[in-house]
N, C-alpha and C. Protein backbone atom coordinates (compact mmCIF):
# COMPACT_ATOMS: atom_id res chain seq x y z
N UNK A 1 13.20 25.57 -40.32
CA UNK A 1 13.21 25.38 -38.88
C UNK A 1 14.37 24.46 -38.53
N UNK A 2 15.28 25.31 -37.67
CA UNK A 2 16.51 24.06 -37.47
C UNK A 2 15.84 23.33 -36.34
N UNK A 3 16.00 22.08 -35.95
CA UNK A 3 16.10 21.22 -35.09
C UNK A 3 17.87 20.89 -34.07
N UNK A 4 17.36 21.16 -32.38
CA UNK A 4 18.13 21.15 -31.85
C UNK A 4 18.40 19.93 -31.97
N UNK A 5 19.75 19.42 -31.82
CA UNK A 5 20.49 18.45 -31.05
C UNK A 5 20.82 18.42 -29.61
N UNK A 6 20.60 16.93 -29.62
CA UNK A 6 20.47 16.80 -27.59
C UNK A 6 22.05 16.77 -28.00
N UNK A 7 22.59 16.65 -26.59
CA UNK A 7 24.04 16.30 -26.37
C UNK A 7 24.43 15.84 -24.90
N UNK A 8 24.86 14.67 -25.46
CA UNK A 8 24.92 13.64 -24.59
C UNK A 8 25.78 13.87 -23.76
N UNK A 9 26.41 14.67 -23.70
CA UNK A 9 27.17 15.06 -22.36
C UNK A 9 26.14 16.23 -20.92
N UNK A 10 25.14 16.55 -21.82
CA UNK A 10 24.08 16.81 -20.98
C UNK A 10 23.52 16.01 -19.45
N UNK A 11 23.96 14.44 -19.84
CA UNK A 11 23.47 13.45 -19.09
C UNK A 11 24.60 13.19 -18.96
N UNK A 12 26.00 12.34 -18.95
CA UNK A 12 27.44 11.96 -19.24
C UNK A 12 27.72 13.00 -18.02
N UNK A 13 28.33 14.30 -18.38
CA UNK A 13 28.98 15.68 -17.32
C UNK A 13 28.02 15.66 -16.42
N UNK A 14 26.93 15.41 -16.28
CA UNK A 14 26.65 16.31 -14.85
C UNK A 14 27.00 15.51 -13.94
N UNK A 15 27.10 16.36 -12.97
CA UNK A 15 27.81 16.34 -11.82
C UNK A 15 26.90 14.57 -11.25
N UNK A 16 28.06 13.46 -10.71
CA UNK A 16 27.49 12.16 -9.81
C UNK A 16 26.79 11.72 -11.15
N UNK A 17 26.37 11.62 -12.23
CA UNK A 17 25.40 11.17 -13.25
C UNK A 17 25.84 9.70 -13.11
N UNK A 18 26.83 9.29 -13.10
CA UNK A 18 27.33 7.92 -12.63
C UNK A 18 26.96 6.82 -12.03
N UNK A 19 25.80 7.44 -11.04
CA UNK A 19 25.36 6.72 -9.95
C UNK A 19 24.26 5.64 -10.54
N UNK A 20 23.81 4.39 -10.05
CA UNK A 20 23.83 3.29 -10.35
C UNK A 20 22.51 3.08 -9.61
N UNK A 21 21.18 3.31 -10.48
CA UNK A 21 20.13 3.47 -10.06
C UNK A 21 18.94 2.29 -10.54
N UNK A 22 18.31 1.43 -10.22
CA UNK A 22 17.36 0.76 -10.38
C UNK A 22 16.29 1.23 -11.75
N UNK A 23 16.04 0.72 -12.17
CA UNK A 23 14.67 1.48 -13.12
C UNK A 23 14.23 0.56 -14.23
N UNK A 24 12.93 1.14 -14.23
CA UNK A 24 12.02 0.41 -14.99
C UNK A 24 11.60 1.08 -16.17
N UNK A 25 11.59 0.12 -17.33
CA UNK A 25 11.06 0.93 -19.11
C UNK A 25 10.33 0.45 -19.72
N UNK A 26 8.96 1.28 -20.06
CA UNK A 26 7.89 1.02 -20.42
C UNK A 26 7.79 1.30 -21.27
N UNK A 27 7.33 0.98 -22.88
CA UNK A 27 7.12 1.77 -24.29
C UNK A 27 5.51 2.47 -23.65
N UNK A 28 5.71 4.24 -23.95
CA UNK A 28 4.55 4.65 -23.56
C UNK A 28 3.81 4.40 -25.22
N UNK A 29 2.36 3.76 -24.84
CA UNK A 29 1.38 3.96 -25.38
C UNK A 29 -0.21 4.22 -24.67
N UNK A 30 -1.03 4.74 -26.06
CA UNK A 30 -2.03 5.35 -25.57
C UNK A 30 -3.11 3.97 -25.26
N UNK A 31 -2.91 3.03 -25.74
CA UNK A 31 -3.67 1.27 -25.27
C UNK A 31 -2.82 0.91 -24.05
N UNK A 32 -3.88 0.74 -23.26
CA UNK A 32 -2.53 -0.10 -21.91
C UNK A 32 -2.62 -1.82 -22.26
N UNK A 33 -1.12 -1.80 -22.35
CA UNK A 33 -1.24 -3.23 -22.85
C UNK A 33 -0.46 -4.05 -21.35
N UNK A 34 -0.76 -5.18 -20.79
CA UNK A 34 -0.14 -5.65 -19.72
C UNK A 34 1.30 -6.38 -20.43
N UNK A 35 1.97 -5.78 -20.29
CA UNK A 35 3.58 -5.92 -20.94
C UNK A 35 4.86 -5.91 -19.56
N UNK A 36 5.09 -6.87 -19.38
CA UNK A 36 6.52 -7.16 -18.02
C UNK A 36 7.25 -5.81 -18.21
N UNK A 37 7.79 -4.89 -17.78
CA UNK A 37 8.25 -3.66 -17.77
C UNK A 37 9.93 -4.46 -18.07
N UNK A 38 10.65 -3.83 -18.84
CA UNK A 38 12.52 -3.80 -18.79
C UNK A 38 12.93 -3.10 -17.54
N UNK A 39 13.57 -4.22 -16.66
CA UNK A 39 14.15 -3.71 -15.69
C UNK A 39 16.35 -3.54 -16.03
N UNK A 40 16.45 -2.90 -15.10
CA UNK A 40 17.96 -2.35 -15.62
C UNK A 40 18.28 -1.48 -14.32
N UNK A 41 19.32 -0.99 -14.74
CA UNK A 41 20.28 0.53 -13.67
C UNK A 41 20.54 1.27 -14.78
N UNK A 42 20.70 2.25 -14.15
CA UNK A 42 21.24 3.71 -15.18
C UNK A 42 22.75 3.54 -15.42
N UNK A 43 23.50 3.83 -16.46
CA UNK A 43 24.72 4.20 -16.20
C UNK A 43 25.05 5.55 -16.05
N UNK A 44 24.10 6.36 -16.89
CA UNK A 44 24.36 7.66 -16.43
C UNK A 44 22.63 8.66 -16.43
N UNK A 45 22.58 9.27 -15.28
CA UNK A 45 21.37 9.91 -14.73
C UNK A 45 21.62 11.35 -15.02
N UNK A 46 21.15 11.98 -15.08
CA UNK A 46 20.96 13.53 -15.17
C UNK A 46 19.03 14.12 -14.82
N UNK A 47 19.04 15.40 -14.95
CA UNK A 47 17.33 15.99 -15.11
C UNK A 47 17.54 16.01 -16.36
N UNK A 48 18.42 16.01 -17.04
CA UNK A 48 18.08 15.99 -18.90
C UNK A 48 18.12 14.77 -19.66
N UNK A 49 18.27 13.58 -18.61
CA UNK A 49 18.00 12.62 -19.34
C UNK A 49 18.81 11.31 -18.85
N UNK A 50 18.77 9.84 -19.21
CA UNK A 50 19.24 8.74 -18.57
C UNK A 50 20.07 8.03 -20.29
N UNK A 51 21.32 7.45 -19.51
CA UNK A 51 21.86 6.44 -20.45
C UNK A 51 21.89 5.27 -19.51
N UNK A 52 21.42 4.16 -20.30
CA UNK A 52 21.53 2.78 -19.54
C UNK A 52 21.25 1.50 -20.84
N UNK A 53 21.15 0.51 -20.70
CA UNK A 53 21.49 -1.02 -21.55
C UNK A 53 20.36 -1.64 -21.06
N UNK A 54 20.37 -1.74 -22.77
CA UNK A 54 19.23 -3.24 -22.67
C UNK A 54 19.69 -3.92 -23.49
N UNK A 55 18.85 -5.67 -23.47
CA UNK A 55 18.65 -6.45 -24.36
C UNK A 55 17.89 -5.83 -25.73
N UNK A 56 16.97 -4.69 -25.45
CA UNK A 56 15.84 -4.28 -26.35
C UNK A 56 16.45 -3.35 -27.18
N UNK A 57 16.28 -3.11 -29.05
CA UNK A 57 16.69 -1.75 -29.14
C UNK A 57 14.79 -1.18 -29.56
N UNK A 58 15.24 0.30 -29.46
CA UNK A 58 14.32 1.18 -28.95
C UNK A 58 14.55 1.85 -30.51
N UNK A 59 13.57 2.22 -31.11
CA UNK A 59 13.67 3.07 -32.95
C UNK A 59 13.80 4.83 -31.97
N UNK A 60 14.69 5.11 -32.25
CA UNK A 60 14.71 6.90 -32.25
C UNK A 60 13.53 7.57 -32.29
N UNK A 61 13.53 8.54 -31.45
CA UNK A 61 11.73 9.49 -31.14
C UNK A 61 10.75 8.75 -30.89
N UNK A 62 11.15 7.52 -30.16
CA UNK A 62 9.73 6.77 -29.26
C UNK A 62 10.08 7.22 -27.76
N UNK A 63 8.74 7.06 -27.63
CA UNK A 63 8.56 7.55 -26.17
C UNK A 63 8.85 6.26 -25.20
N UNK A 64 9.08 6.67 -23.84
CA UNK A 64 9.31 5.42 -22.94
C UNK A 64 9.19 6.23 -22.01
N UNK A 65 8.50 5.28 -21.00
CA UNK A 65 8.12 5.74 -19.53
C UNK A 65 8.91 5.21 -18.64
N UNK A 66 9.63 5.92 -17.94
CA UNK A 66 11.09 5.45 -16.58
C UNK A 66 10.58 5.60 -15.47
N UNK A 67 10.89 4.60 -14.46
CA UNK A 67 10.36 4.65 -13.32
C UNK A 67 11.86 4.15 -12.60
N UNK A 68 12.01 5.44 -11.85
CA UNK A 68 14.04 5.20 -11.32
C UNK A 68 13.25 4.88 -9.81
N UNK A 69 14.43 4.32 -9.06
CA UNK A 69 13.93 3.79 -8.01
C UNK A 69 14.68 4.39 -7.27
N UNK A 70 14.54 5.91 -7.18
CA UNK A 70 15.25 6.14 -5.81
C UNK A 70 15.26 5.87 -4.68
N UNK A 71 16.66 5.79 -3.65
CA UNK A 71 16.18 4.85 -2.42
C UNK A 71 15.17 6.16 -1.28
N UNK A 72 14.39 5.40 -0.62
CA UNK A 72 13.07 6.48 0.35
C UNK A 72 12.57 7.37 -0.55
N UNK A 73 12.36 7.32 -2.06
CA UNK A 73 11.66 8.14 -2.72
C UNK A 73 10.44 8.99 -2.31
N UNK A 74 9.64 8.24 -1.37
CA UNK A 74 8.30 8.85 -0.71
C UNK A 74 8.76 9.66 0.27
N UNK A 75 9.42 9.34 1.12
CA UNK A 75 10.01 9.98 2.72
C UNK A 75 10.93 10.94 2.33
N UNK A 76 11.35 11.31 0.77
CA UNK A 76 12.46 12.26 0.31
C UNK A 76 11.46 13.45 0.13
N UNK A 77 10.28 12.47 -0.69
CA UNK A 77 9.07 13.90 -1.21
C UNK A 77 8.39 14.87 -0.49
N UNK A 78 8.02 13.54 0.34
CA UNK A 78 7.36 14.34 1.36
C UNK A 78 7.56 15.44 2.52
N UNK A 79 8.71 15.77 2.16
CA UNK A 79 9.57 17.10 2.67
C UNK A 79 9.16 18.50 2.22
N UNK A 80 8.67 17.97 0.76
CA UNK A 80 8.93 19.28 -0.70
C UNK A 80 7.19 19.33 -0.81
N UNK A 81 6.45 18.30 -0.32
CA UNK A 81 4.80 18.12 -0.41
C UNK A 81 3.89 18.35 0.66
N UNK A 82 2.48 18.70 0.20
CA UNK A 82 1.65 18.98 1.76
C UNK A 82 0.91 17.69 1.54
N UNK A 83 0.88 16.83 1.08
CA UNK A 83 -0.03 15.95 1.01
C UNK A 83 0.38 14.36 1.48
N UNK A 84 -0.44 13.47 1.66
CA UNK A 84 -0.08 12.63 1.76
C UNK A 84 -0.98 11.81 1.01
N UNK A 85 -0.63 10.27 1.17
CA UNK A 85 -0.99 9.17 0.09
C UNK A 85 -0.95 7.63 0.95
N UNK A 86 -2.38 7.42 0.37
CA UNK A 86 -2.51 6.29 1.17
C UNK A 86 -1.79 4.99 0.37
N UNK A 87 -1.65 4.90 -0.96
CA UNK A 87 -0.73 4.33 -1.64
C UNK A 87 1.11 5.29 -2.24
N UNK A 88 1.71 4.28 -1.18
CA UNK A 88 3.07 4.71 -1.28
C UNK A 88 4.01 4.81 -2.17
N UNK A 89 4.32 5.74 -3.16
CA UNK A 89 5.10 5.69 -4.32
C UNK A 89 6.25 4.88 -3.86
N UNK A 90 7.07 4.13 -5.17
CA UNK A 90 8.23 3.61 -4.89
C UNK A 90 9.22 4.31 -5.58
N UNK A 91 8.93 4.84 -6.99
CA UNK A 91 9.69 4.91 -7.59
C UNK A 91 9.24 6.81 -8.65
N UNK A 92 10.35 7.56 -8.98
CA UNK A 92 10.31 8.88 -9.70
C UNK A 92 9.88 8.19 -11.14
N UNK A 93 8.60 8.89 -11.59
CA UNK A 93 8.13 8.55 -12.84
C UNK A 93 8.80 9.97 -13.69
N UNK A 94 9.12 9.23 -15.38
CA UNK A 94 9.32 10.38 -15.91
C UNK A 94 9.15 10.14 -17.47
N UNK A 95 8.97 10.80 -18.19
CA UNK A 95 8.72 10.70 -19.58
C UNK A 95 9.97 10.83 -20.91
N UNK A 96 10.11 9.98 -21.00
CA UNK A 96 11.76 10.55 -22.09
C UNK A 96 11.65 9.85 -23.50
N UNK A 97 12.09 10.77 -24.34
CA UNK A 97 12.20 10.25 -25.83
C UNK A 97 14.02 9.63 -25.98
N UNK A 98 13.64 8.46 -26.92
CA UNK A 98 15.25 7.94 -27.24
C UNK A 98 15.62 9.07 -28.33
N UNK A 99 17.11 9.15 -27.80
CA UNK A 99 17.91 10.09 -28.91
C UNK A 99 18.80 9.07 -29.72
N UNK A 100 19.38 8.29 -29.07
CA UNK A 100 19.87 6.66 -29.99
C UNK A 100 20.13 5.62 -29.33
N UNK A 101 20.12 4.83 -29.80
CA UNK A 101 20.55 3.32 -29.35
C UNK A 101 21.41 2.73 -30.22
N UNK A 102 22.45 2.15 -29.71
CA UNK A 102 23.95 1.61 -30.21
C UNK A 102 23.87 0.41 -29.72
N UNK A 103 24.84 -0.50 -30.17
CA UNK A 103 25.54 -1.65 -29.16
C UNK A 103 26.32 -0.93 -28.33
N UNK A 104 26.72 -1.88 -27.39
CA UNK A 104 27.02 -1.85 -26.36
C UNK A 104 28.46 -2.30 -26.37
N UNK A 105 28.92 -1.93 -25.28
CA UNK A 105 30.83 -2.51 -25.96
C UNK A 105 31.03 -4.15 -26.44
N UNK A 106 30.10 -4.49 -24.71
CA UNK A 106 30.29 -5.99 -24.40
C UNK A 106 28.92 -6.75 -24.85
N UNK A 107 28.95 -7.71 -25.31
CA UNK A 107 27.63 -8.74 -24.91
C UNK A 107 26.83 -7.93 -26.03
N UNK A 108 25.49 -8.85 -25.82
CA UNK A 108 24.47 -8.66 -27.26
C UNK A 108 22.76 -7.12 -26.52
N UNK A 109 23.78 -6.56 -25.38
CA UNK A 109 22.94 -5.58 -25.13
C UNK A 109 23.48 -4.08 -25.75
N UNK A 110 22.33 -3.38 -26.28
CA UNK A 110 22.06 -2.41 -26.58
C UNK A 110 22.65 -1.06 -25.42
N UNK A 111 23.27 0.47 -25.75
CA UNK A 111 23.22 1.31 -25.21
C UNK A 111 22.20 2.47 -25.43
N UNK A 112 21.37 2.67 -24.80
CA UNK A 112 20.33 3.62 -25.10
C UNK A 112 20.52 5.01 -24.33
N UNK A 113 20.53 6.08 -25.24
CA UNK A 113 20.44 7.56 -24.79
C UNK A 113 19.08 7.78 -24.83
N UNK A 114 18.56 8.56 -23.31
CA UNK A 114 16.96 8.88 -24.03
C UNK A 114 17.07 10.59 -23.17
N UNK A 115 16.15 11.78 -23.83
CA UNK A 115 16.25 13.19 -23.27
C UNK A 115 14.71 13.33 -22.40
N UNK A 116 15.37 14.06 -21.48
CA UNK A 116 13.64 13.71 -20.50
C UNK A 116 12.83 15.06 -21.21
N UNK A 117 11.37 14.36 -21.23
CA UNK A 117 10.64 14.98 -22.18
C UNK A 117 9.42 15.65 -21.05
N UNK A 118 9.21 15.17 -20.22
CA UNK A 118 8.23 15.44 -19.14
C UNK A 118 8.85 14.78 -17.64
N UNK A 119 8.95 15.82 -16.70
CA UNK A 119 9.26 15.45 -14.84
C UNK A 119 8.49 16.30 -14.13
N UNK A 120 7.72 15.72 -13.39
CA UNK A 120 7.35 16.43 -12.13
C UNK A 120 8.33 17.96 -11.33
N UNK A 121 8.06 18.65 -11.34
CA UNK A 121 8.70 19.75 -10.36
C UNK A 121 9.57 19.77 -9.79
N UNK A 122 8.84 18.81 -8.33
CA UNK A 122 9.38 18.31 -7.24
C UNK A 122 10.38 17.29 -7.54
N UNK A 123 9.93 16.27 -8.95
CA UNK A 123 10.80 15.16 -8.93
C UNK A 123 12.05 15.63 -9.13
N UNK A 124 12.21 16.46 -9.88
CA UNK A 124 13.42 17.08 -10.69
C UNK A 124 14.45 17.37 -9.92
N UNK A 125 13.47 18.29 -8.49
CA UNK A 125 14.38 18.77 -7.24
C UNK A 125 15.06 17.44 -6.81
N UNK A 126 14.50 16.50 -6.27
CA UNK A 126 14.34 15.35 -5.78
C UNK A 126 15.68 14.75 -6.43
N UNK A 127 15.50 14.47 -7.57
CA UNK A 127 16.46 13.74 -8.26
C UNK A 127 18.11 14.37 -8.33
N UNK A 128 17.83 15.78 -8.40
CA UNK A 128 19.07 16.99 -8.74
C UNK A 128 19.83 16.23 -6.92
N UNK A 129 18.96 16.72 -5.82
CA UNK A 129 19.40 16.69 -4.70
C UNK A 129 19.63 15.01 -4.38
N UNK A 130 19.70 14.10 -4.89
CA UNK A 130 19.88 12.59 -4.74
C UNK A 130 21.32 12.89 -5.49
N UNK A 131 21.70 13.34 -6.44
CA UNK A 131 22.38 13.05 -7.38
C UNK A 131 23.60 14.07 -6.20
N UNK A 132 22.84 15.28 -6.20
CA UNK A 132 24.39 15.79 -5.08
C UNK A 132 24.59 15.17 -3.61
N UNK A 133 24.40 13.90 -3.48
CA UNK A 133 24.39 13.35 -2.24
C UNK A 133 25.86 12.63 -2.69
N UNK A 134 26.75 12.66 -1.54
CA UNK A 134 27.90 11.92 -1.46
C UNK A 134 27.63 10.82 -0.85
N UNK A 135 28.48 9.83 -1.54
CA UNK A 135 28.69 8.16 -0.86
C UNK A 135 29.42 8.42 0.34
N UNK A 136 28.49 7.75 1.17
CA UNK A 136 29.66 7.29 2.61
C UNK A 136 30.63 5.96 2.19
């Protein structure tokens, strides 16, 4: 059985991946442990996956839970949704495995590649159509 390789230009090329997004990283486990979440920005976003820096390194094929903070994330959804919510999302949840973690050029932080492993539908739309939004 061959095993694919991700490729990091998956996340790197797409189109705006550049953009400079808020987010939060959680080691997913099946115990909820009350653990301060790693906050950060993306350096590079895609639907196939996020590169961004930490202080932390991450062992290859662990899971981590991302919570990107798109800006009006709720008021974006609720376009694409029939429902509403009496508690207001802030942020696109998504599920991604690390493909590697390196140093970083500068300083004693880590570069982490991770491939999204699980997204919502809608989020995906959501995120694709954030990402083709031009800067004023």
């Amino acid at each position: 059985m061959s095993e694919k390789i991700f490729d990091a230009e998956l996340v790197r090329a797409y189109p705006r991946a550049n953009k400079k997004i808020a987010m939060q990283v959680h080691p997913y486990r099946l115990k909820h442990e009350k653990q301060p979440p790693q906050e950060g920005h993306t350096l590079y976003v895609s639907p196939h996956g996020i590169e961004f820096q930490s202080p932390q390194e991450y062992p290859d094929g662990m899971l981590l839970k991302v919570h990107l903070e798109l800006p009006d994330y709720w008021k974006r959804k609720r376009e694409f949704v029939e429902y509403n919510r009496i508690d207001i999302p802030s942020s696109l949840k998504m599920l991604v495995r690390v493909i590697k973690t390196e140093p970083a050029l500068k300083g004693k932080k880590k570069t982490v590649l991770v491939q999204t492993v699980n997204i919502e539908e809608v989020d995906e739309a959501l995120l694709k159509l954030f990402l083709e939004e031009k800067k004023l």
